[in-house]
Protein backbone atom coordinates (compact mmCIF):
# COMPACT_ATOMS: atom_id res chain seq x y z
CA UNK A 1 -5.79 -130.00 81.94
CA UNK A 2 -2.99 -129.36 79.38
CA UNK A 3 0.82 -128.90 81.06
CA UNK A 4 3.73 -127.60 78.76
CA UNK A 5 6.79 -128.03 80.37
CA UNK A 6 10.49 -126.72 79.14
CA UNK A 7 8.68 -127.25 75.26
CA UNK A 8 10.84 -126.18 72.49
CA UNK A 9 10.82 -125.92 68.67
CA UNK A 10 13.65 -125.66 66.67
CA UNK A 11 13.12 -125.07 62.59
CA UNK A 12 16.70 -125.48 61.59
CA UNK A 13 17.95 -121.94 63.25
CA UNK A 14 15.15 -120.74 63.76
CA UNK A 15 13.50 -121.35 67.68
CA UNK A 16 9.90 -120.88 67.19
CA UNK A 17 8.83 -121.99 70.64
CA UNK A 18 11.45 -121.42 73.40
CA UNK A 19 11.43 -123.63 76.57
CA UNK A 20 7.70 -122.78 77.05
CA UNK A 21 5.97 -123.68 80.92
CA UNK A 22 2.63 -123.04 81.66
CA UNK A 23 -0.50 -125.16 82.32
CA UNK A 24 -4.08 -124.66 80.88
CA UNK A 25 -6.43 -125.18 83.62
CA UNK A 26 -10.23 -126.22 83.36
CA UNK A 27 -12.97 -124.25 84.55
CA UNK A 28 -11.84 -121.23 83.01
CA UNK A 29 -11.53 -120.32 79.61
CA UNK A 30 -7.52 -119.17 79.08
CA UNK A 31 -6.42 -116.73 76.05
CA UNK A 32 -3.55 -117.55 74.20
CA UNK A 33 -2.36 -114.32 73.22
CA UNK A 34 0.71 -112.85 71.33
CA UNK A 35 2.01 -110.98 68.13
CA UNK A 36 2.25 -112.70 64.60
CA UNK A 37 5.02 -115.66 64.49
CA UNK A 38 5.15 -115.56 68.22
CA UNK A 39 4.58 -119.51 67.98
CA UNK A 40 1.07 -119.88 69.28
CA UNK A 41 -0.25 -121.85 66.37
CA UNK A 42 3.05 -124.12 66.44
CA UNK A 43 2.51 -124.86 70.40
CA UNK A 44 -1.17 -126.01 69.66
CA UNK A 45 -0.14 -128.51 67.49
CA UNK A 46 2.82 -129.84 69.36
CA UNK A 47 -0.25 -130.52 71.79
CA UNK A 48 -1.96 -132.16 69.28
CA UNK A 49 1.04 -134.34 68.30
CA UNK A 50 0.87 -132.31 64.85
CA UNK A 51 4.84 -130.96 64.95
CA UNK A 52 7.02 -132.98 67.41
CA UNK A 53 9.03 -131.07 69.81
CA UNK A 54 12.64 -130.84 69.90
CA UNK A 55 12.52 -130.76 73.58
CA UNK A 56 9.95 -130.53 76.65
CA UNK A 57 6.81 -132.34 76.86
CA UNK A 58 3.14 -131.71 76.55
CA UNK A 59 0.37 -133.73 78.75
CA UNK A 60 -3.43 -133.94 78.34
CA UNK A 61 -4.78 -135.27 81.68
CA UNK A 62 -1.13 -136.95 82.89
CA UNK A 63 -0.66 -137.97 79.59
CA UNK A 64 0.54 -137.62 76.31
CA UNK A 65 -1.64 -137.36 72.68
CA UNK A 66 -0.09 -140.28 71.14
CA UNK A 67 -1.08 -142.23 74.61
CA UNK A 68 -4.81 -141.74 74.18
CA UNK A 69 -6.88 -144.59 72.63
CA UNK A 70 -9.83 -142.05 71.51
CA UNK A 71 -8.48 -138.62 71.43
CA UNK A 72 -11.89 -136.80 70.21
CA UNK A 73 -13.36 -137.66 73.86
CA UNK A 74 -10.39 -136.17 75.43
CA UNK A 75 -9.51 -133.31 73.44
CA UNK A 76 -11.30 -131.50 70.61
CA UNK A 77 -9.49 -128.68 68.20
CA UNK A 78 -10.03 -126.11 65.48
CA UNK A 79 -6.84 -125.21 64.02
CA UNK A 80 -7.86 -125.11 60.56
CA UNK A 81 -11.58 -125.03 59.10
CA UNK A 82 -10.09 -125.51 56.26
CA UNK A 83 -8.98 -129.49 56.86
CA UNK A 84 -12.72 -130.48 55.77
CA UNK A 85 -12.79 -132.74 52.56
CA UNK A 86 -14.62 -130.14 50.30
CA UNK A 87 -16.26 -132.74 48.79
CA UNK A 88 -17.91 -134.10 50.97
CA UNK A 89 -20.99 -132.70 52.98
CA UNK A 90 -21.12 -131.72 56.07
CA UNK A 91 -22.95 -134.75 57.33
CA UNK A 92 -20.34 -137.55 55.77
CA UNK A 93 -17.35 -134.99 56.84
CA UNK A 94 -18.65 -135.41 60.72
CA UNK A 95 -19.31 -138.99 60.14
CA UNK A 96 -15.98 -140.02 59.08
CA UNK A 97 -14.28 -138.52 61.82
CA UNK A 98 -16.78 -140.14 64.25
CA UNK A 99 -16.54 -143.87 62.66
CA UNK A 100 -12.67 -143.36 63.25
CA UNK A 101 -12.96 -142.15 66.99
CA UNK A 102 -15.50 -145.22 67.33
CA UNK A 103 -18.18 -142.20 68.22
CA UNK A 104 -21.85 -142.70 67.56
CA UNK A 105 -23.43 -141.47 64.22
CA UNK A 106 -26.40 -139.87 65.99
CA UNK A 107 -23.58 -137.43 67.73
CA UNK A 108 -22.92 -136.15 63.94
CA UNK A 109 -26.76 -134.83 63.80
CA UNK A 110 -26.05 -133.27 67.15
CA UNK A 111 -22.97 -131.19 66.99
CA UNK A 112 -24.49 -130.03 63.43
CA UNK A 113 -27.83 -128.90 65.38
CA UNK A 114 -25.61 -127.09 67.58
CA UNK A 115 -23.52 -125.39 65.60
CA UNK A 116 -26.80 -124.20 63.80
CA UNK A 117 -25.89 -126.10 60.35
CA UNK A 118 -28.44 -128.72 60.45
CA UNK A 119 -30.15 -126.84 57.13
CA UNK A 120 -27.07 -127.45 55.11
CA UNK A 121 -25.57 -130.95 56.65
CA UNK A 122 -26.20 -132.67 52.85
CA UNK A 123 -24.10 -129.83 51.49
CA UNK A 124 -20.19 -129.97 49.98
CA UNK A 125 -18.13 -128.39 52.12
CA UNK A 126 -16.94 -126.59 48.94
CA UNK A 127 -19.30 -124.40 48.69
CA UNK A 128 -19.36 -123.12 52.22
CA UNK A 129 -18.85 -120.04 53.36
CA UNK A 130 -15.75 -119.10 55.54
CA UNK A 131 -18.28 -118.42 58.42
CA UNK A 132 -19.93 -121.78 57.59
CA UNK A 133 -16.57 -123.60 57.76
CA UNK A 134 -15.83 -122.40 60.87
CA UNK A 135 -18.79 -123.85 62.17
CA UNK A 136 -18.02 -127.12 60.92
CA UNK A 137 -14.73 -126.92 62.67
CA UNK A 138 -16.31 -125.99 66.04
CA UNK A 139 -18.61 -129.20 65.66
CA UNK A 140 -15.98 -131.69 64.96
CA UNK A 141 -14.09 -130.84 67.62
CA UNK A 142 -17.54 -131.44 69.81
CA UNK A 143 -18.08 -134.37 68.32
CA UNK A 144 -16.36 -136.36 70.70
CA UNK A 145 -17.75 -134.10 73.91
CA UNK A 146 -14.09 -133.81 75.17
CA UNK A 147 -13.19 -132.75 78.40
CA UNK A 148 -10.76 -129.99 76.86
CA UNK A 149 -11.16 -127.81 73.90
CA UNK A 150 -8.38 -126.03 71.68
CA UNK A 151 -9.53 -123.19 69.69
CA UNK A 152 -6.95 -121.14 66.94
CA UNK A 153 -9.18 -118.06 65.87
CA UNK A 154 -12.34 -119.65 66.75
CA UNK A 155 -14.52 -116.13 65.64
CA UNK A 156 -12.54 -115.90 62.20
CA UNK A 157 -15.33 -115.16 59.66
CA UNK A 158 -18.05 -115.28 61.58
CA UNK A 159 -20.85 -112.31 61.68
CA UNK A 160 -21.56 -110.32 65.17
CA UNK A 161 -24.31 -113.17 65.93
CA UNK A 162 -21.91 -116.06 64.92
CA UNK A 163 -19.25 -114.53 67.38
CA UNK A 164 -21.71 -113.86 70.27
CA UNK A 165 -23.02 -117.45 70.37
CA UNK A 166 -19.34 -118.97 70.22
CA UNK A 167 -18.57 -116.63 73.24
CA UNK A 168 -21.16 -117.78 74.53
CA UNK A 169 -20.77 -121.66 73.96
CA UNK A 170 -17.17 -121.52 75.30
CA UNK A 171 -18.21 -119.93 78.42
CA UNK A 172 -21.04 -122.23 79.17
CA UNK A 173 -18.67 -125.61 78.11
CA UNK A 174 -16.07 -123.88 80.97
CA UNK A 175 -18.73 -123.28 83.27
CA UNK A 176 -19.09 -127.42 82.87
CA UNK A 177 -15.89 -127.59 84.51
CA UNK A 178 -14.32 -128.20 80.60
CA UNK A 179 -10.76 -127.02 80.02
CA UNK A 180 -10.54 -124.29 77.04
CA UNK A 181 -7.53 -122.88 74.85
CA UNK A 182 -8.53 -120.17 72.73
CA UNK A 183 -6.01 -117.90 70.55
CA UNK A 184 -7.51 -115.53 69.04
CA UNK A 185 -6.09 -111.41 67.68
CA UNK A 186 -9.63 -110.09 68.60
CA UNK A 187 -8.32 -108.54 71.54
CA UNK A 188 -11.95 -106.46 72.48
CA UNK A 189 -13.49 -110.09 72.04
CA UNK A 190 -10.59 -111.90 74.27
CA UNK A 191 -11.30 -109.16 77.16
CA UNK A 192 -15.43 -110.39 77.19
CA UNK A 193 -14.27 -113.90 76.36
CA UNK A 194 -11.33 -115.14 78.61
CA UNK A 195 -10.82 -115.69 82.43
CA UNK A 196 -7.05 -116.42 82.38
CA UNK A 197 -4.30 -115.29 79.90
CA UNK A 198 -0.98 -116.73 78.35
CA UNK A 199 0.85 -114.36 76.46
CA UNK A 200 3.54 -115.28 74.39
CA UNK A 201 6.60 -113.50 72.39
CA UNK A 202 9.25 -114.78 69.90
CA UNK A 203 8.59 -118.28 71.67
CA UNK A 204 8.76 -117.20 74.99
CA UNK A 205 6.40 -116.92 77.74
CA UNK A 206 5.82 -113.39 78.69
CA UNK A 207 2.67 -113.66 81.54
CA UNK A 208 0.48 -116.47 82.93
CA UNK A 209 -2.05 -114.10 85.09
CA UNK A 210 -5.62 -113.38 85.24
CA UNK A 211 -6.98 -111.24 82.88
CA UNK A 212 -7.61 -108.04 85.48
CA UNK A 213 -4.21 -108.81 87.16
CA UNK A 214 -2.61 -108.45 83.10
CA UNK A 215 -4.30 -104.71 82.86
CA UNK A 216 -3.60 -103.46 85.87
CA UNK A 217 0.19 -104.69 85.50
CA UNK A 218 0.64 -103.87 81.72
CA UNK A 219 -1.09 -100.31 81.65
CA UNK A 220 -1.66 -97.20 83.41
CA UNK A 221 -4.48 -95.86 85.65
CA UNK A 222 -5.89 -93.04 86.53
CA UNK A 223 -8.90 -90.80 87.48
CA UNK A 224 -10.07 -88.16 85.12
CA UNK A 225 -11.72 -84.63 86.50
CA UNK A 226 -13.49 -81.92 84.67
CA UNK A 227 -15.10 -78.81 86.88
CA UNK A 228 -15.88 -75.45 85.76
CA UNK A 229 -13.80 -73.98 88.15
CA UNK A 230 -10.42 -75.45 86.70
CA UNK A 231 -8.04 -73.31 88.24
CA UNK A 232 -8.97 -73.67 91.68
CA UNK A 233 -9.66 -77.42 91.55
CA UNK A 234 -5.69 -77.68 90.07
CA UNK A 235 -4.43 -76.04 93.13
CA UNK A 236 -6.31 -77.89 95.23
CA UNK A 237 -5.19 -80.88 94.09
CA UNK A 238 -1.75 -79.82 94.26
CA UNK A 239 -1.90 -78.28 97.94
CA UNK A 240 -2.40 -82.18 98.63
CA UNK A 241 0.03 -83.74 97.21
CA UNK A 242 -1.43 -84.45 94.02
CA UNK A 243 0.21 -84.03 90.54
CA UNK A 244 -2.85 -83.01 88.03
CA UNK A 245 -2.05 -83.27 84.56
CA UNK A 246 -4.18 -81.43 81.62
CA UNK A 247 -6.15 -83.30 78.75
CA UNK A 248 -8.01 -82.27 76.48
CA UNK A 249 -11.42 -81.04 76.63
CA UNK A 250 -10.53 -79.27 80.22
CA UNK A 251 -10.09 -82.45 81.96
CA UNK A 252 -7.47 -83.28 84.53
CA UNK A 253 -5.82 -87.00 85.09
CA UNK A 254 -4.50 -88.00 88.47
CA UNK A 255 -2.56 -91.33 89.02
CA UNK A 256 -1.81 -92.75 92.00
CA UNK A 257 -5.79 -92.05 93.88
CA UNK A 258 -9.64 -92.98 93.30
CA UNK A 259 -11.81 -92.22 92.90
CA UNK A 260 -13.98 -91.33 96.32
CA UNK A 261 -10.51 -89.74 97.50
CA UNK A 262 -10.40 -87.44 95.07
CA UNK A 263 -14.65 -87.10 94.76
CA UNK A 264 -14.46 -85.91 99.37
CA UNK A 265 -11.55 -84.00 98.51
CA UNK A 266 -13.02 -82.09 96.03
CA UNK A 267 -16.70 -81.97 98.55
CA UNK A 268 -14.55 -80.65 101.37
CA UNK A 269 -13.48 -77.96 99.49
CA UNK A 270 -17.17 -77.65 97.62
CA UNK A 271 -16.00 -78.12 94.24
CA UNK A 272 -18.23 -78.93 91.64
CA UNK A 273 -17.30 -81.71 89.32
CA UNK A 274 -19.14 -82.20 86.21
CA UNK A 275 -17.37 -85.52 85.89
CA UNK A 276 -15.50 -87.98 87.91
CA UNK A 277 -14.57 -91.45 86.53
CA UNK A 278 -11.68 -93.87 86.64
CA UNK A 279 -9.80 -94.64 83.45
CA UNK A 280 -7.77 -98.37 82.84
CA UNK A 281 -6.61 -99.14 79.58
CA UNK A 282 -7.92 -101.99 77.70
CA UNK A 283 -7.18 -105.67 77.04
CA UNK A 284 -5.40 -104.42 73.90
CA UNK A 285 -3.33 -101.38 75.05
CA UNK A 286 -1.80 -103.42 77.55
CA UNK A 287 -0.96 -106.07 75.41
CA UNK A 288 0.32 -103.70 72.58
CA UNK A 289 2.77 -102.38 75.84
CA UNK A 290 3.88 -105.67 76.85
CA UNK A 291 4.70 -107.23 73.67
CA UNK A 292 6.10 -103.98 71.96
CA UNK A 293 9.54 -105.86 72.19
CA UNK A 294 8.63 -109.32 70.78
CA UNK A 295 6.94 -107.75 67.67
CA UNK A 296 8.38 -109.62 64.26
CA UNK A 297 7.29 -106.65 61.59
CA UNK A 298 6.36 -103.20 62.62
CA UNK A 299 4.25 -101.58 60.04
CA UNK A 300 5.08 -97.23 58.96
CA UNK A 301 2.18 -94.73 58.24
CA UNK A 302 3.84 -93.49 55.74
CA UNK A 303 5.20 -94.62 51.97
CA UNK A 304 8.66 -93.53 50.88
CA UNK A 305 9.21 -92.28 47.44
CA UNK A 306 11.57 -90.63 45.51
CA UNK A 307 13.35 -89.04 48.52
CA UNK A 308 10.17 -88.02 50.73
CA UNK A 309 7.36 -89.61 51.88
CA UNK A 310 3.90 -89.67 50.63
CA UNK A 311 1.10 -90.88 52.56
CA UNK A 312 -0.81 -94.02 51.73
CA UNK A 313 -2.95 -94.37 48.61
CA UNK A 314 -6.84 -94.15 49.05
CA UNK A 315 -8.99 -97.34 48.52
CA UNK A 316 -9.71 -97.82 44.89
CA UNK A 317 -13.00 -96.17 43.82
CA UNK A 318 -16.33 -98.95 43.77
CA UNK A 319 -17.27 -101.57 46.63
CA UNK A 320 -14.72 -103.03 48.80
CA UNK A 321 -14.30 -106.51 49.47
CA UNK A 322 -17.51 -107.97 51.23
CA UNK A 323 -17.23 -109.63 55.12
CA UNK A 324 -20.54 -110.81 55.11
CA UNK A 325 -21.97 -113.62 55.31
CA UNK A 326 -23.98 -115.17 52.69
CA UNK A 327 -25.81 -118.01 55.13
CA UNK A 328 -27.73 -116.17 57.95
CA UNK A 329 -26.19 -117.42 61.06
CA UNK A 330 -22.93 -118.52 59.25
């Protein structure tokens, strides 16, 4: 278990972290969420002993980082795949790390298997992809088969397989009973991804809920109707005591029912529906609601010049920059 209690972090005037409280629990896998410079990335490494507080504490199991003999078998992070020694490979990056954490070589040739780089272990690090890296960082911080795990962006540069199978790994290490932290600004991946959510603003804490509990309290619900007879279907509903709004396409919304009231409403009255379905927003339109407030930079649609506005230029002509990966599997 991590516990944050009252944790703050001053950079001269600046308060990057702001009398944070929350505990990560194991079992579960909890999403760190929050907007740019919300001071996510500066509370993970105040856990890892990285930045030192300027007030509140941080315990891993009771106790704090500096406190534990062999940290690797307690806790394991990615922060950065970009820490790795590029010249080294793979193998000797792994090994160095588990020499210093008094770990056994043959768990280097493990976490490598695992992490499905066993093909390029004798490899610089230099030369890896960004995909690749972020493998590499996923298997040190296995290496020591903690108890908790800390992930910053854990999917960054990884291809739709790469980011299935590290969903897929977290949620089998929580399953384990394991206790894992895992930021990430995928929102659509957080919502298949995490159990539990912290969400953060301009240092603060904003919820500590369960993911359905942060929808339904961050967004609006409602049931969508479509029927070809319209008008009599609207006055139905608002004989009742219902208040149907329009959409597009012919559709009404109704808040404040379900759908089977709405579905033996509409049968008592023999109503044909052609479609009756309830609507909740997603992970990420109830975060964009909740942390409208606590965002740093808000980006315009439009470009200002010479007195009016002009909209954005198009891409340049030729190929755009290339995502993929250039190691299947990376």
């Amino acid at each position: 278990m991590i516990e944050l209690e009252g944790l703050t972090k001053r950079f001269g005037t600046k308060t990057a972290v702001d009398r944070l409280s929350f505990q990560v629990r194991p079992g579960m896998i909890t999403g760190f969420l929050g907007p740019n410079g919300a001071g996510k990335s500066t509370t993970m490494r105040m856990v890892l002993d990285l930045d030192n507080p300027t007030s509140g504490t941080v315990r891993i199991d009771g106790r704090h980082y500096r406190e534990l003999e062999e940290p690797l078998k307690y806790i394991g992070a990615l922060l950065d795949a970009k820490a790795m020694h590029g010249g080294r490979s793979a193998y000797n990056n792994l090994l160095c790390l588990a020499q210093a954490n008094r770990i056994p070589p043959s768990r280097v040739a493990e976490v490598l298997d695992l992490v499905g780089l066993t093909a390029v272990a004798r490899k610089k690090v230099k030369g890896f992809s960004l995909g690749m890296g972020q493998r590499l960082g996923i298997a040190s911080a296995l290496l020591g088969d903690p108890e908790i795990l800390m992930f910053d962006e854990p999917v960054n540069g990884l291809d739709p397989e790469g980011i299935h199978w590290i969903r897929n790994l977290m949620k089998a290490l929580a399953a384990e009973g394991r206790t894992i932290f895992v930021s990430s600004h995928l929102m659509s991946e957080m919502a298949l991804t995490a159990d539990h959510l912290i969400v953060i603003g301009q240092g603060r804490l904003l919820a500590d809920t369960s993911m359905a509990e942060f929808i339904r309290q961050n967004s609006r619900s409602y049931v969508r109707l479509r029927s070809p007879q319209h008008e009599r279907l609207v006055e139905v509903l608002r004989e009742n005591g219902f208040h149907p709004v329009t959409a597009g396409g012919g559709t009404l919304e109704v808040d404040g029912t379900t759908t089977e009231e709405l579905g033996e409403l509409a049968a008592r009255h023999r109503l044909v529906l052609h479609e009756l379905s309830a609507q909740q927003a997603s992970l990420e339109e109830a975060f964009m609601q909740m942390t409208a407030a606590a965002v740093e930079y808000h980006a315009h649609g439009t470009i200002a010049h010479g007195g009016g506005e002009m909209p954005p230029p198009p891409p340049a002509d030729g190929p755009g920059p290339h995502w993929g990966e250039s190691y299947k599997g990376a």
